[in-house]
C-alpha atoms as a PDB file:
ATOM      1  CA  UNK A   1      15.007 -28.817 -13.981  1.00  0.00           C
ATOM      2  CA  UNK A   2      15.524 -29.804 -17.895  1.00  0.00           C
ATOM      3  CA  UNK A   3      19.092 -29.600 -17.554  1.00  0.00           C
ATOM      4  CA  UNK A   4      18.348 -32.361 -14.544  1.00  0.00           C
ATOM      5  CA  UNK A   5      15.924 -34.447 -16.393  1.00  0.00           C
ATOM      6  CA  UNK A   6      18.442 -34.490 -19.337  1.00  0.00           C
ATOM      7  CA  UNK A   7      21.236 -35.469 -17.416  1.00  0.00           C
ATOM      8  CA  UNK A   8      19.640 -38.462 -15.668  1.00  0.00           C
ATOM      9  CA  UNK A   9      18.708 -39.680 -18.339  1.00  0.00           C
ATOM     10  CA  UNK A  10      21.918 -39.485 -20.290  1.00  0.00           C
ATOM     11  CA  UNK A  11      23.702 -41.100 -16.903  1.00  0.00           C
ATOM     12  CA  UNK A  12      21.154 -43.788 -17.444  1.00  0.00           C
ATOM     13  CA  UNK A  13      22.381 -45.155 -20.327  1.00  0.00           C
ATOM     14  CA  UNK A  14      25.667 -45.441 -19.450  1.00  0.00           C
ATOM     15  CA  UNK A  15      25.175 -48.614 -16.959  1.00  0.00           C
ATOM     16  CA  UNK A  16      24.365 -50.677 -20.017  1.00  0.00           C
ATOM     17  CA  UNK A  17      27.737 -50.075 -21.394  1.00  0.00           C
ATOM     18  CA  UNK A  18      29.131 -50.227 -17.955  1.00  0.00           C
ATOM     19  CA  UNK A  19      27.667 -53.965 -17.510  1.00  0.00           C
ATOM     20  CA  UNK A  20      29.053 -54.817 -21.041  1.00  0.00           C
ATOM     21  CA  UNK A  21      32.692 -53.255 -20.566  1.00  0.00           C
ATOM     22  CA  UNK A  22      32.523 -54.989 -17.452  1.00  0.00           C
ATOM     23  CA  UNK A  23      31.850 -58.077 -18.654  1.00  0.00           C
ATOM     24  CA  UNK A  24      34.174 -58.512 -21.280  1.00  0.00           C
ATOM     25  CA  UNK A  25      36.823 -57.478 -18.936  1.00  0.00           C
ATOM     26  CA  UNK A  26      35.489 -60.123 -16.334  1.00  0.00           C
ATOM     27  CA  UNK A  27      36.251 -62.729 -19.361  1.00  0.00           C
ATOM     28  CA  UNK A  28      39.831 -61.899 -19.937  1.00  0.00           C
ATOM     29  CA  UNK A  29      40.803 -61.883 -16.064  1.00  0.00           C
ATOM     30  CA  UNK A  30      38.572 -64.921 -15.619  1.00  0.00           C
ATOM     31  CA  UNK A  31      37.083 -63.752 -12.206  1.00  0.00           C
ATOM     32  CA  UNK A  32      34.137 -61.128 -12.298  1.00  0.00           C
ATOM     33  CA  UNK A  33      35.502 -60.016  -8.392  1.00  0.00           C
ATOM     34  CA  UNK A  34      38.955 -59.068 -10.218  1.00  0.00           C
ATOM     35  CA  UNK A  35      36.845 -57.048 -13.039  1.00  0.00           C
ATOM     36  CA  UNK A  36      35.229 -55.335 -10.290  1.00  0.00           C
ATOM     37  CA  UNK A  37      38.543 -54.562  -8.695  1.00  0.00           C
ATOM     38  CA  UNK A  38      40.096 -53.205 -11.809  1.00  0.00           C
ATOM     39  CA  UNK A  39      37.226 -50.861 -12.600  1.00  0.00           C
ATOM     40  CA  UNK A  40      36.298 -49.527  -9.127  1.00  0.00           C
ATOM     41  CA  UNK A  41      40.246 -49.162  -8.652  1.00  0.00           C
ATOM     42  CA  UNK A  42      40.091 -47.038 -11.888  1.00  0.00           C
ATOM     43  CA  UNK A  43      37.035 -44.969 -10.578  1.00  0.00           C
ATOM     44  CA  UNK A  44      38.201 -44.195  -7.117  1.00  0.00           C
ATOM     45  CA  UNK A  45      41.777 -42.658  -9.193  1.00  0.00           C
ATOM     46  CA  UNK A  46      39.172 -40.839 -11.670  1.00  0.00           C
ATOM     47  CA  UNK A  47      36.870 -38.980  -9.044  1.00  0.00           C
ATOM     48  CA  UNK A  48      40.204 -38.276  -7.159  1.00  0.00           C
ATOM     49  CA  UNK A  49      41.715 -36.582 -10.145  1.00  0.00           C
ATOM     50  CA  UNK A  50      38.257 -34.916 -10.956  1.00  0.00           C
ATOM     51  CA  UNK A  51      37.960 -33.394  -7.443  1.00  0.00           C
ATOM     52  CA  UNK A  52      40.940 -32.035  -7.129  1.00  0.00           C
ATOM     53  CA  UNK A  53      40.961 -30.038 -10.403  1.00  0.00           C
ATOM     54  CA  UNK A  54      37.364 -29.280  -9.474  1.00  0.00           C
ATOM     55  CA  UNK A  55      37.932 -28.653  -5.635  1.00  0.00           C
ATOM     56  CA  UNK A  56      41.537 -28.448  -4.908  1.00  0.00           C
ATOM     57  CA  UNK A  57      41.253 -30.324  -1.933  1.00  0.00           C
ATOM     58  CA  UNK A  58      41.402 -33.922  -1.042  1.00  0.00           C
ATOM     59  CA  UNK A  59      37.414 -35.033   0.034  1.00  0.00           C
ATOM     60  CA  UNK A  60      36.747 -36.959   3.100  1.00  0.00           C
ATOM     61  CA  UNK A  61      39.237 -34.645   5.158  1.00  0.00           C
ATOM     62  CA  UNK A  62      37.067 -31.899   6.620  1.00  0.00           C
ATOM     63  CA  UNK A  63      35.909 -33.853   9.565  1.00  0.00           C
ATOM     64  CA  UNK A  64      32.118 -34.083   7.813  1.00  0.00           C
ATOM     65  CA  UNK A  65      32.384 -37.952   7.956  1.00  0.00           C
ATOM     66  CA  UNK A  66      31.579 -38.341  11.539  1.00  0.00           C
ATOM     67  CA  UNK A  67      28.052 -36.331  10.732  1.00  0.00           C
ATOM     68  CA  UNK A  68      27.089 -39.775   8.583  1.00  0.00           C
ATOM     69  CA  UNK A  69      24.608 -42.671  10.066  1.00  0.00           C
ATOM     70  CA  UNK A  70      26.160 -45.709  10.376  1.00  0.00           C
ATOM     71  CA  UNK A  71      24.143 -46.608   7.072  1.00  0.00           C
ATOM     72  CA  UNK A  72      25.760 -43.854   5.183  1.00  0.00           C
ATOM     73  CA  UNK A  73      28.798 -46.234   4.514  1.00  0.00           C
ATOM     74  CA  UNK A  74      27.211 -48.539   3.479  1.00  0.00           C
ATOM     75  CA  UNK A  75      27.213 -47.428  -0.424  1.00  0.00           C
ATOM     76  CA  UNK A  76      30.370 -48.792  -1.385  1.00  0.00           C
ATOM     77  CA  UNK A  77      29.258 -52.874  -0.350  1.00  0.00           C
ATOM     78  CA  UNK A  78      26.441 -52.128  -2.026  1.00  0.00           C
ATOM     79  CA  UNK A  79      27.998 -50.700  -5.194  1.00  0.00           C
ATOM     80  CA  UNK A  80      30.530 -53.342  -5.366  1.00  0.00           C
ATOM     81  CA  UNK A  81      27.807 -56.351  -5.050  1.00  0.00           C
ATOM     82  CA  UNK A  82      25.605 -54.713  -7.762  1.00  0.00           C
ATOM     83  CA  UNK A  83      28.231 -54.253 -10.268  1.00  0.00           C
ATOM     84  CA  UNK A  84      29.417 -57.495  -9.866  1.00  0.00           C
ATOM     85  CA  UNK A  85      26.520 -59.186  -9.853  1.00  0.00           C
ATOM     86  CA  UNK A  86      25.802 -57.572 -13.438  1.00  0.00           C
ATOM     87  CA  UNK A  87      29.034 -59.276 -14.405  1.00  0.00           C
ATOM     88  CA  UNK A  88      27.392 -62.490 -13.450  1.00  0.00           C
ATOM     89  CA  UNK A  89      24.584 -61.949 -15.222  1.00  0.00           C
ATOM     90  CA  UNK A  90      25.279 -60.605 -18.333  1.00  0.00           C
ATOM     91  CA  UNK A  91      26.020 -63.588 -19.793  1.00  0.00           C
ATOM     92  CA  UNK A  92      23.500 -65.684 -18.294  1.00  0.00           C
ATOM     93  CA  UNK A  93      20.367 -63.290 -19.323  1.00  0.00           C
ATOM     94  CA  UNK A  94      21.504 -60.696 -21.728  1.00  0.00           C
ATOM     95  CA  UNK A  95      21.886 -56.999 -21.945  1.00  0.00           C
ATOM     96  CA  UNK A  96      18.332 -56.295 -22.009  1.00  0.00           C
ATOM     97  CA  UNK A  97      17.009 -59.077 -19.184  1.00  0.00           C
ATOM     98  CA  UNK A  98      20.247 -57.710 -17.114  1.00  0.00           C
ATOM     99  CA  UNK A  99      18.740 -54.042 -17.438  1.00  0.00           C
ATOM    100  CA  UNK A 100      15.185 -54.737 -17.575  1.00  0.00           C
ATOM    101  CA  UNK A 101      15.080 -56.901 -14.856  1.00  0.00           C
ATOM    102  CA  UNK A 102      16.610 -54.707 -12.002  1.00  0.00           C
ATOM    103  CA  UNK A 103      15.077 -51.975 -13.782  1.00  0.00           C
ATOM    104  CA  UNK A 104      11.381 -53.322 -12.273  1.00  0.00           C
ATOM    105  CA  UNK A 105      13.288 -53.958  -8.854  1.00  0.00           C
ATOM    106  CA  UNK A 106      14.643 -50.403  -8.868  1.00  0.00           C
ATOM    107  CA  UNK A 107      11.116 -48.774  -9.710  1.00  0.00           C
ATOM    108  CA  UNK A 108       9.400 -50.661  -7.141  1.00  0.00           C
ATOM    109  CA  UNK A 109      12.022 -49.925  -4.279  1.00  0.00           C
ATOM    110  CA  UNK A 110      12.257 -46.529  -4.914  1.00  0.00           C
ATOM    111  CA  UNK A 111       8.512 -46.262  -4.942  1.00  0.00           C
ATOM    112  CA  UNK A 112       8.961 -47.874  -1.441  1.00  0.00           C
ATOM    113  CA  UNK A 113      11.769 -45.674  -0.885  1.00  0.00           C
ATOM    114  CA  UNK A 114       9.798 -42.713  -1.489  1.00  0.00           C
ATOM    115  CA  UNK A 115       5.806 -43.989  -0.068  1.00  0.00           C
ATOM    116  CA  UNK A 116       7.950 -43.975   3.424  1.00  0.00           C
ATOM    117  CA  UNK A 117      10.514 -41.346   3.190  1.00  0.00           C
ATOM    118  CA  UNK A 118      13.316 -44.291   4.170  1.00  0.00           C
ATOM    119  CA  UNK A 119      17.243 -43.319   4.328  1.00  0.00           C
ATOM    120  CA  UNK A 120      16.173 -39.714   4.365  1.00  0.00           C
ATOM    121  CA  UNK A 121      14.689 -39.445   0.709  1.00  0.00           C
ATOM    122  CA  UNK A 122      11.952 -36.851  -0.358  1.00  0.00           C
ATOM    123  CA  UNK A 123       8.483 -38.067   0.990  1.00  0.00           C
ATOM    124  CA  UNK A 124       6.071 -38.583  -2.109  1.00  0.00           C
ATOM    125  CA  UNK A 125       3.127 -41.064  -0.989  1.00  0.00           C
ATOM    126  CA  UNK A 126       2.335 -43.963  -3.176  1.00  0.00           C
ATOM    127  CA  UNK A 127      -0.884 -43.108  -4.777  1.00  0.00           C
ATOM    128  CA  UNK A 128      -3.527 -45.789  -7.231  1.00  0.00           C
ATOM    129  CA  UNK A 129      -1.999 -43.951 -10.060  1.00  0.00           C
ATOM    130  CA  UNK A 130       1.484 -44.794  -9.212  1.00  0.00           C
ATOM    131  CA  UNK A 131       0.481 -48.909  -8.717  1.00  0.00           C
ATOM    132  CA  UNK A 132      -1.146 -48.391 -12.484  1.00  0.00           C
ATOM    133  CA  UNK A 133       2.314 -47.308 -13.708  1.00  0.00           C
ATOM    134  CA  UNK A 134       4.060 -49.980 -11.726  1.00  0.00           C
ATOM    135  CA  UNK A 135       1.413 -52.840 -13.017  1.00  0.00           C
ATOM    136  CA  UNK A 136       1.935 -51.333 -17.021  1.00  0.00           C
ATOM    137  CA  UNK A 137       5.898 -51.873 -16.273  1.00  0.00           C
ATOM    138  CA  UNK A 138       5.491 -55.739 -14.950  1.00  0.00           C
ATOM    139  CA  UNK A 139       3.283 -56.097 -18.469  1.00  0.00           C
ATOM    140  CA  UNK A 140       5.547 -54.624 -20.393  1.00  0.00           C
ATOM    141  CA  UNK A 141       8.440 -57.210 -19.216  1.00  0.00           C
ATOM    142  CA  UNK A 142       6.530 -59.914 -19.702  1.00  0.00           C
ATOM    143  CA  UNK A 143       5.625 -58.383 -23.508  1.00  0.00           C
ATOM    144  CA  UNK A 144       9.672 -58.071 -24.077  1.00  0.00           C
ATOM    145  CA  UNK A 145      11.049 -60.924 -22.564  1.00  0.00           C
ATOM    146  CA  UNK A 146       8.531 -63.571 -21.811  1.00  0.00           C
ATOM    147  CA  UNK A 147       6.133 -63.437 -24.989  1.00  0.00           C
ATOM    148  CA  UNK A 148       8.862 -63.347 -27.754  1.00  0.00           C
ATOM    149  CA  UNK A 149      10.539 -67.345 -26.221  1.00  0.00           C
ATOM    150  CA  UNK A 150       7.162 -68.404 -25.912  1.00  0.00           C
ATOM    151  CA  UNK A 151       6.136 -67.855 -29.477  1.00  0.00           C
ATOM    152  CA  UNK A 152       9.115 -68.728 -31.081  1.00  0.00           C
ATOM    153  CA  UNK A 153       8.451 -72.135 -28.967  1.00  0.00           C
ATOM    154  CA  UNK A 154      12.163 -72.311 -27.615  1.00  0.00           C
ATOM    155  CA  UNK A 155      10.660 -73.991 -24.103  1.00  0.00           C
ATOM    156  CA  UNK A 156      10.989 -77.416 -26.202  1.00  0.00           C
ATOM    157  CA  UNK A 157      14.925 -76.743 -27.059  1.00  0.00           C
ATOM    158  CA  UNK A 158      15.958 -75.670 -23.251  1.00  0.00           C
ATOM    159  CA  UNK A 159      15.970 -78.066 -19.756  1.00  0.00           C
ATOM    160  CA  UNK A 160      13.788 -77.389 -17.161  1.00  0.00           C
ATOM    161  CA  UNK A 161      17.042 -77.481 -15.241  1.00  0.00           C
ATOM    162  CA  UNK A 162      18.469 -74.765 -17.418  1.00  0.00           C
ATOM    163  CA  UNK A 163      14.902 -73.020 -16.979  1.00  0.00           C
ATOM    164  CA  UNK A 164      14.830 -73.542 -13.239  1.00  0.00           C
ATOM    165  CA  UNK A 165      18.706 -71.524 -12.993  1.00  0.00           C
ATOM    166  CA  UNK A 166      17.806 -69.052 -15.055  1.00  0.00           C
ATOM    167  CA  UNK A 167      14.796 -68.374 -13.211  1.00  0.00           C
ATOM    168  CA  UNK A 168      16.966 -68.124 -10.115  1.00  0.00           C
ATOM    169  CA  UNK A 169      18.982 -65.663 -11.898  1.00  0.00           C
ATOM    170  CA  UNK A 170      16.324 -63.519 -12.675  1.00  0.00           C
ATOM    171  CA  UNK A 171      15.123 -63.029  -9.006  1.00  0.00           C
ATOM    172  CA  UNK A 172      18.656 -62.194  -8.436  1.00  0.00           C
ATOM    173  CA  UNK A 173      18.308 -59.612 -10.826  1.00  0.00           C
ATOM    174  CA  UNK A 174      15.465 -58.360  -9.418  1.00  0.00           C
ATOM    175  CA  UNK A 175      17.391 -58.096  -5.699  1.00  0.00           C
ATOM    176  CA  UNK A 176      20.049 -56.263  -7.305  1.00  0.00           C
ATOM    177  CA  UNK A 177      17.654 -53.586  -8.484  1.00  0.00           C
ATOM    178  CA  UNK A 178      16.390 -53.287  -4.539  1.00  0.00           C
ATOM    179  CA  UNK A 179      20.021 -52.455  -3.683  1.00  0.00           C
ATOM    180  CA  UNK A 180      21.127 -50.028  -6.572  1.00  0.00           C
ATOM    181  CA  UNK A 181      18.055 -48.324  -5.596  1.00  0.00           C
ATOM    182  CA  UNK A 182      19.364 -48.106  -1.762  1.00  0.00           C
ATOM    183  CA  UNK A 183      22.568 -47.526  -2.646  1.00  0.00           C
ATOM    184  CA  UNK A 184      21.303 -44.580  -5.251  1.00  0.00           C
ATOM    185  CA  UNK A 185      19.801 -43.132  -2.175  1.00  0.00           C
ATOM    186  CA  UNK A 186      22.452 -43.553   0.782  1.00  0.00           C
ATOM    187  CA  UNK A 187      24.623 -41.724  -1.730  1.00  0.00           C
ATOM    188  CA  UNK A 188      22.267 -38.905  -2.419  1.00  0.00           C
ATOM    189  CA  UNK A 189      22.388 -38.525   1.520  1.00  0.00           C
ATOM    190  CA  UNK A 190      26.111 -38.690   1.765  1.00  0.00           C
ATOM    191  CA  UNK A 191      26.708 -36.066  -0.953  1.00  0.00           C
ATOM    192  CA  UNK A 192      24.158 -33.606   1.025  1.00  0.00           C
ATOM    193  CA  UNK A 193      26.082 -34.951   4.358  1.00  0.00           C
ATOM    194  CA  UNK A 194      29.325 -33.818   2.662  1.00  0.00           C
ATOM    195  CA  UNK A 195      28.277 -31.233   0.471  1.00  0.00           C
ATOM    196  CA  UNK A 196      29.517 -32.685  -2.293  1.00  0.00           C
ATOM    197  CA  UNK A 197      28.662 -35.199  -4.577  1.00  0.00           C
ATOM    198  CA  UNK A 198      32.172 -35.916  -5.703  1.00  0.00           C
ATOM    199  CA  UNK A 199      33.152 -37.219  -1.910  1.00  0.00           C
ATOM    200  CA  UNK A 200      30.486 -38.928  -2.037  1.00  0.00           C
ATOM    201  CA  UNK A 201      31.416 -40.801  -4.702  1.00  0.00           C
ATOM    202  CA  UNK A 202      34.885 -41.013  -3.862  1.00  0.00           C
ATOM    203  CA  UNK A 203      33.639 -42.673  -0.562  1.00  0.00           C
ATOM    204  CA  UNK A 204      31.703 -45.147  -2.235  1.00  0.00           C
ATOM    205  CA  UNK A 205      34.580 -46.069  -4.663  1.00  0.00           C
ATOM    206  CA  UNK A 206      36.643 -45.859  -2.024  1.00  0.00           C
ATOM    207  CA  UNK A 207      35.291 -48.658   0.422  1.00  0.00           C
ATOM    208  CA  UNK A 208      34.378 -50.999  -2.441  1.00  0.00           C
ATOM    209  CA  UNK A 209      37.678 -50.782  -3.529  1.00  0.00           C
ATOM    210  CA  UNK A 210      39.013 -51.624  -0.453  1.00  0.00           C
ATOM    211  CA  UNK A 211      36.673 -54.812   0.042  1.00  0.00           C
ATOM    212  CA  UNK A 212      37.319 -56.113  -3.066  1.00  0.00           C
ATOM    213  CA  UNK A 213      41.049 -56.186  -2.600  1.00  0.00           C
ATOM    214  CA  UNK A 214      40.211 -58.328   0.638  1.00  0.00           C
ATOM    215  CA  UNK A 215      38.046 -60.556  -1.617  1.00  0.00           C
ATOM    216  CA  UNK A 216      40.925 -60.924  -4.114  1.00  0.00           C
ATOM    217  CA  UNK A 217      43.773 -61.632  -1.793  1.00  0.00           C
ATOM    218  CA  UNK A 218      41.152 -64.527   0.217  1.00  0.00           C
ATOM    219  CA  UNK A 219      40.475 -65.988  -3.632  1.00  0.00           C
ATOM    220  CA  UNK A 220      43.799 -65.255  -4.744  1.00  0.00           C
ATOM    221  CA  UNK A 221      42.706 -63.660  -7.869  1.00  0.00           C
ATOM    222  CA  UNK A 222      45.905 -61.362  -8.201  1.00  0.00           C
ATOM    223  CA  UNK A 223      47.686 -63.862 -10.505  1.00  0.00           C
ATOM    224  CA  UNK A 224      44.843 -63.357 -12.826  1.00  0.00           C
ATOM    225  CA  UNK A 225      46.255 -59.949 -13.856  1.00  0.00           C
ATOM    226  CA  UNK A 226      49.278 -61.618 -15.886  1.00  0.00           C
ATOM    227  CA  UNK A 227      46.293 -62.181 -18.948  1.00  0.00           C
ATOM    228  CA  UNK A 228      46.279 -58.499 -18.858  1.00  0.00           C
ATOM    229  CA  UNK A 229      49.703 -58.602 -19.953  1.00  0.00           C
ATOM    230  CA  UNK A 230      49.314 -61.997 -22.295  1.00  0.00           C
ATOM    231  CA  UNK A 231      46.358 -60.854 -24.322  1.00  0.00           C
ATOM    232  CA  UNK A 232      45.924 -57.825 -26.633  1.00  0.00           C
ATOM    233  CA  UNK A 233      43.279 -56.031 -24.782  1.00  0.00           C
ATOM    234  CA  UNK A 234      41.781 -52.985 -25.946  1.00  0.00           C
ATOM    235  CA  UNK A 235      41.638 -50.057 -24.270  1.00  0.00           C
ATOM    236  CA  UNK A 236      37.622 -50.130 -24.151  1.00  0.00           C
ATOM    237  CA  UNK A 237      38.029 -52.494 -21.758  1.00  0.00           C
ATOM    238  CA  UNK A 238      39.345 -50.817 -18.720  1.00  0.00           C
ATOM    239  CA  UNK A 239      36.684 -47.537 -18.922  1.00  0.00           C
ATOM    240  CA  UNK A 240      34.141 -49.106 -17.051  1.00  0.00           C
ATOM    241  CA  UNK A 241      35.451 -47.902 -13.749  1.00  0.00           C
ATOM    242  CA  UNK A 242      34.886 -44.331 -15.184  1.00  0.00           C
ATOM    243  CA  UNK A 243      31.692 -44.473 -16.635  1.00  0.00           C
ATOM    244  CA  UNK A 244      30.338 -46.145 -13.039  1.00  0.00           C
ATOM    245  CA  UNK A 245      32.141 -43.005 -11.381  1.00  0.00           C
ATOM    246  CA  UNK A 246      30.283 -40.719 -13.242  1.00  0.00           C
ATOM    247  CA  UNK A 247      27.107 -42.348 -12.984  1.00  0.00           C
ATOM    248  CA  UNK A 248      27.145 -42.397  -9.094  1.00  0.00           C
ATOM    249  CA  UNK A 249      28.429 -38.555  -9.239  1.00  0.00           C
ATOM    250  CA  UNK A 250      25.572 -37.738 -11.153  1.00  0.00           C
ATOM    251  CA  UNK A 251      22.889 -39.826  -8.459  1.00  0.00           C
ATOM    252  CA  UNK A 252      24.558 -38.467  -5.597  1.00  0.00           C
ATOM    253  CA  UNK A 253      23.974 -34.953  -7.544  1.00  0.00           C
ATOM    254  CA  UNK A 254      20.371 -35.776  -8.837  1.00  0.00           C
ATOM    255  CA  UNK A 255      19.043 -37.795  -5.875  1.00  0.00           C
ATOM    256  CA  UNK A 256      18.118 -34.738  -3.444  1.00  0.00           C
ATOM    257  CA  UNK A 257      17.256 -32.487  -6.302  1.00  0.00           C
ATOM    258  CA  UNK A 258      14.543 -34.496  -7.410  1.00  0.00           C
ATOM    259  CA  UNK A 259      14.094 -37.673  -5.724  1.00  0.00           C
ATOM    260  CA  UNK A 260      15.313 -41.423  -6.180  1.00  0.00           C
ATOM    261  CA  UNK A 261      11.596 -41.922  -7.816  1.00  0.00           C
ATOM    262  CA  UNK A 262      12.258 -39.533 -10.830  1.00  0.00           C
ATOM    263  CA  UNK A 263      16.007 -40.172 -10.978  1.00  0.00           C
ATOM    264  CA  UNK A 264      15.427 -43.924 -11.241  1.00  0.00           C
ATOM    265  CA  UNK A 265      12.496 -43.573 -13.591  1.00  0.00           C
ATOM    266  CA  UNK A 266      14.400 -40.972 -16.372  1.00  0.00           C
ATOM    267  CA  UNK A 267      17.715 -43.132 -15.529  1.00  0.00           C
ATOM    268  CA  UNK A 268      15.886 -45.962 -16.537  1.00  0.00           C
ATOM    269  CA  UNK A 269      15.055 -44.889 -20.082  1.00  0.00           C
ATOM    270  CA  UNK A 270      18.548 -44.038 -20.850  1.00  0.00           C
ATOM    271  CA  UNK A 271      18.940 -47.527 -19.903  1.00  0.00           C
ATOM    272  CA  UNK A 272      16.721 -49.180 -22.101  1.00  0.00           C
ATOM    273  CA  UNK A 273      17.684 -46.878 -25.252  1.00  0.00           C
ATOM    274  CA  UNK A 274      20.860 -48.186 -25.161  1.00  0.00           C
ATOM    275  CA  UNK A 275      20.608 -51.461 -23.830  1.00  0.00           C
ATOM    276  CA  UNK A 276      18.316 -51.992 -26.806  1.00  0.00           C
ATOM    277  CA  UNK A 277      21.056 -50.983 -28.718  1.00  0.00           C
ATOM    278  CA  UNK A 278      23.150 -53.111 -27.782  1.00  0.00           C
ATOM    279  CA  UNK A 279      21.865 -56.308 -28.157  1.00  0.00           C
ATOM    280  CA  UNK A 280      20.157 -55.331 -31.645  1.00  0.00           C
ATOM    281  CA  UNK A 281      24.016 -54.449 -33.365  1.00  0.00           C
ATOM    282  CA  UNK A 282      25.992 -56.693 -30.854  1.00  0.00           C
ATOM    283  CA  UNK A 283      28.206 -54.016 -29.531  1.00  0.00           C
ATOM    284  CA  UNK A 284      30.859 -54.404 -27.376  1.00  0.00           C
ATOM    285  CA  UNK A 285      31.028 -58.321 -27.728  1.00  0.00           C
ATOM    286  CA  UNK A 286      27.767 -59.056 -26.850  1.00  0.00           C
ATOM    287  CA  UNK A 287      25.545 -61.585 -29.044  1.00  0.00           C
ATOM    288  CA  UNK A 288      23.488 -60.252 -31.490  1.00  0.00           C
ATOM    289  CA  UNK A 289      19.687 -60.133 -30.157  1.00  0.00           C
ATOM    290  CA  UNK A 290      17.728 -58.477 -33.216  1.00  0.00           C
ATOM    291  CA  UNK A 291      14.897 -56.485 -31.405  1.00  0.00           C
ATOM    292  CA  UNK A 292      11.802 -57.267 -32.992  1.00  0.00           C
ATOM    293  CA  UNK A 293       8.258 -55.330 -33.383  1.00  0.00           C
ATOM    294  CA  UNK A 294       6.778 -57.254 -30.133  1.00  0.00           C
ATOM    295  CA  UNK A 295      10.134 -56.076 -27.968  1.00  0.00           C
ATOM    296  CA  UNK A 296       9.668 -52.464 -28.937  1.00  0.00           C
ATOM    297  CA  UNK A 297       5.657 -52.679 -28.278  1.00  0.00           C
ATOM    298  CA  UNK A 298       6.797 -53.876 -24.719  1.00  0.00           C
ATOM    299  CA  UNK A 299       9.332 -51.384 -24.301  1.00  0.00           C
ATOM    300  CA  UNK A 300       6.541 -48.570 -25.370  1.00  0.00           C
ATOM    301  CA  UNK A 301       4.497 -50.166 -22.384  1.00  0.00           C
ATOM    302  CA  UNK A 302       7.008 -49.449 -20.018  1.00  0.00           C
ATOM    303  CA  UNK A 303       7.607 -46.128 -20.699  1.00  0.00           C
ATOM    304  CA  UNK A 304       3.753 -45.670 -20.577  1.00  0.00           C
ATOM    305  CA  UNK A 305       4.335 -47.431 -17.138  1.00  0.00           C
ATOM    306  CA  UNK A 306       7.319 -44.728 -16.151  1.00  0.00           C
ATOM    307  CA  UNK A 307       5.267 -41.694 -17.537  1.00  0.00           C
ATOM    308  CA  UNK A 308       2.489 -42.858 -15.194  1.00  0.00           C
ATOM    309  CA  UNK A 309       4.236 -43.185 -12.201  1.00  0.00           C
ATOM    310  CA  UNK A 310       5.673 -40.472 -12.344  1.00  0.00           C
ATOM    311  CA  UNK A 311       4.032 -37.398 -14.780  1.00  0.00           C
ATOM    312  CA  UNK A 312       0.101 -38.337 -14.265  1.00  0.00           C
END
């Protein structure tokens, strides 16, 4: 069970530094559906190579496919439309809004997840204790994003246009929490399905791959990938796909052994270590964010929010 606990939350902090790879590599092709391309592309070759040294076998050919609901293949659409909707909002809200903010959507539908047993997950009731937890997490975003703009009084130096989009942005990032949440959970199924975590990732690379080279061809994003030529790019830049391969390994793994509710919740601090990180040094390209004294007393509130939920 430690050995679980530490590896979800270890996988947890490597979406931050997916989003941020990501992102930078969504710059220098100049179309965030090419980025997504590139880097599920580079996954689905990753978990290939990693099954066959682990398995020698190809996955998806033992016939175990047709045993899958209809939902179960569904994982890759929504894997492709989270990730690339993190390359959209990176830049618009931040590493720690775009980690925090699905964060509370994934908490909230894998409490729902979980209350109803939905898409096959472990049954575990939502309880008074578990809406305390979820209540301390809502307070502790407003106490790390909301509190420090209004003190520092920057609503006077920003549009209520620019306000109003941003807004809308956040809500989105909120949806996209709902779905990595689903899709953490139709993946968990598939991997049981299978019997193998690896095909199920390799399934969910797989099919996103494959609808994001439709995507490209309809935009015509292709001719995009002569900047990868033109421009020094360092080789940072191209290992999202693998870190996003290994994260959905390890969910598809984790999932049925302890539920989406605890793998999203220990995830989640992995995430907010390192986003933190992040945005304090300015890693990986992104603006430098210096975290201050109120941010970390939020961030304490939300772990006080997770522990709740989930060890009380």
């Amino acid at each position: 069970m430690l050995l679980f606990i530490i590896l979800s939350i270890t996988t947890g902090g490597f979406i931050p530094l997916q989003t941020s790879i990501n992102s930078r590599l969504g710059e220098r092709v100049k179309t965030p559906f090419l980025s997504s391309l590139i880097s599920f592309s580079i996954g689905t070759i990753f978990i290939l190579i990693l099954n066959l040294f682990s398995e020698s076998s190809l996955p998806l050919v033992n016939g175990s496919l047709t045993s899958l609901p209809w939902w179960g293949y569904l994982g890759g659409a929504i894997g492709m439309l989270c990730l690339t909707l993190n390359i959209f909002l990176f830049p618009i809200l931040g590493s720690v809004q775009t980690v925090i903010i699905p964060m509370v959507g994934q908490i909230i539908m894998s409490m729902i997840i979980d209350n109803f047993g939905l898409l096959y997950a472990q049954h575990s009731p939502l309880t008074l204790t578990k809406v305390f937890g979820i209540i301390l997490i809502i307070a502790g975003i407003i106490i790390t994003i909301a509190l420090p703009q209004i003190l520092a009084k920057k609503r006077s130096s920003i549009s209520k246009n620019n306000k109003s989009k941003k807004f809308i942005w956040q809500i989105i990032a909120l949806l996209d929490g709902f779905a990595f949440a689903t899709e953490s959970t139709i993946n968990g199924h598939v991997g049981t399905v299978l019997k193998s975590p690896i095909s199920s990732a390799f399934l969910t690379f797989l099919l996103a791959s494959v609808i994001l080279i439709i995507i490209n061809l309809i935009q015509g994003n292709f001719k995009n990938l002569k900047y990868i030529h033109s421009t020094h790019m360092p080789a940072w830049n191209f290992l999202g796909g693998i870190i996003g391969s290994i994260n959905i390994f390890t969910n598809a793994l984790l999932v049925p052994q302890i539920g989406i509710g605890l793998a999203t919740i220990l995830g989640l601090l992995g995430q907010i270590i390192i986003s933190l990180v992040i945005d304090h040094w300015g890693l990986l390209g992104s603006e430098i964010n210096k975290v201050n004294k109120l941010q970390i007393s939020g961030i304490f509130t939300i772990i006080l929010g997770i522990v709740t939920i989930e060890l009380i």
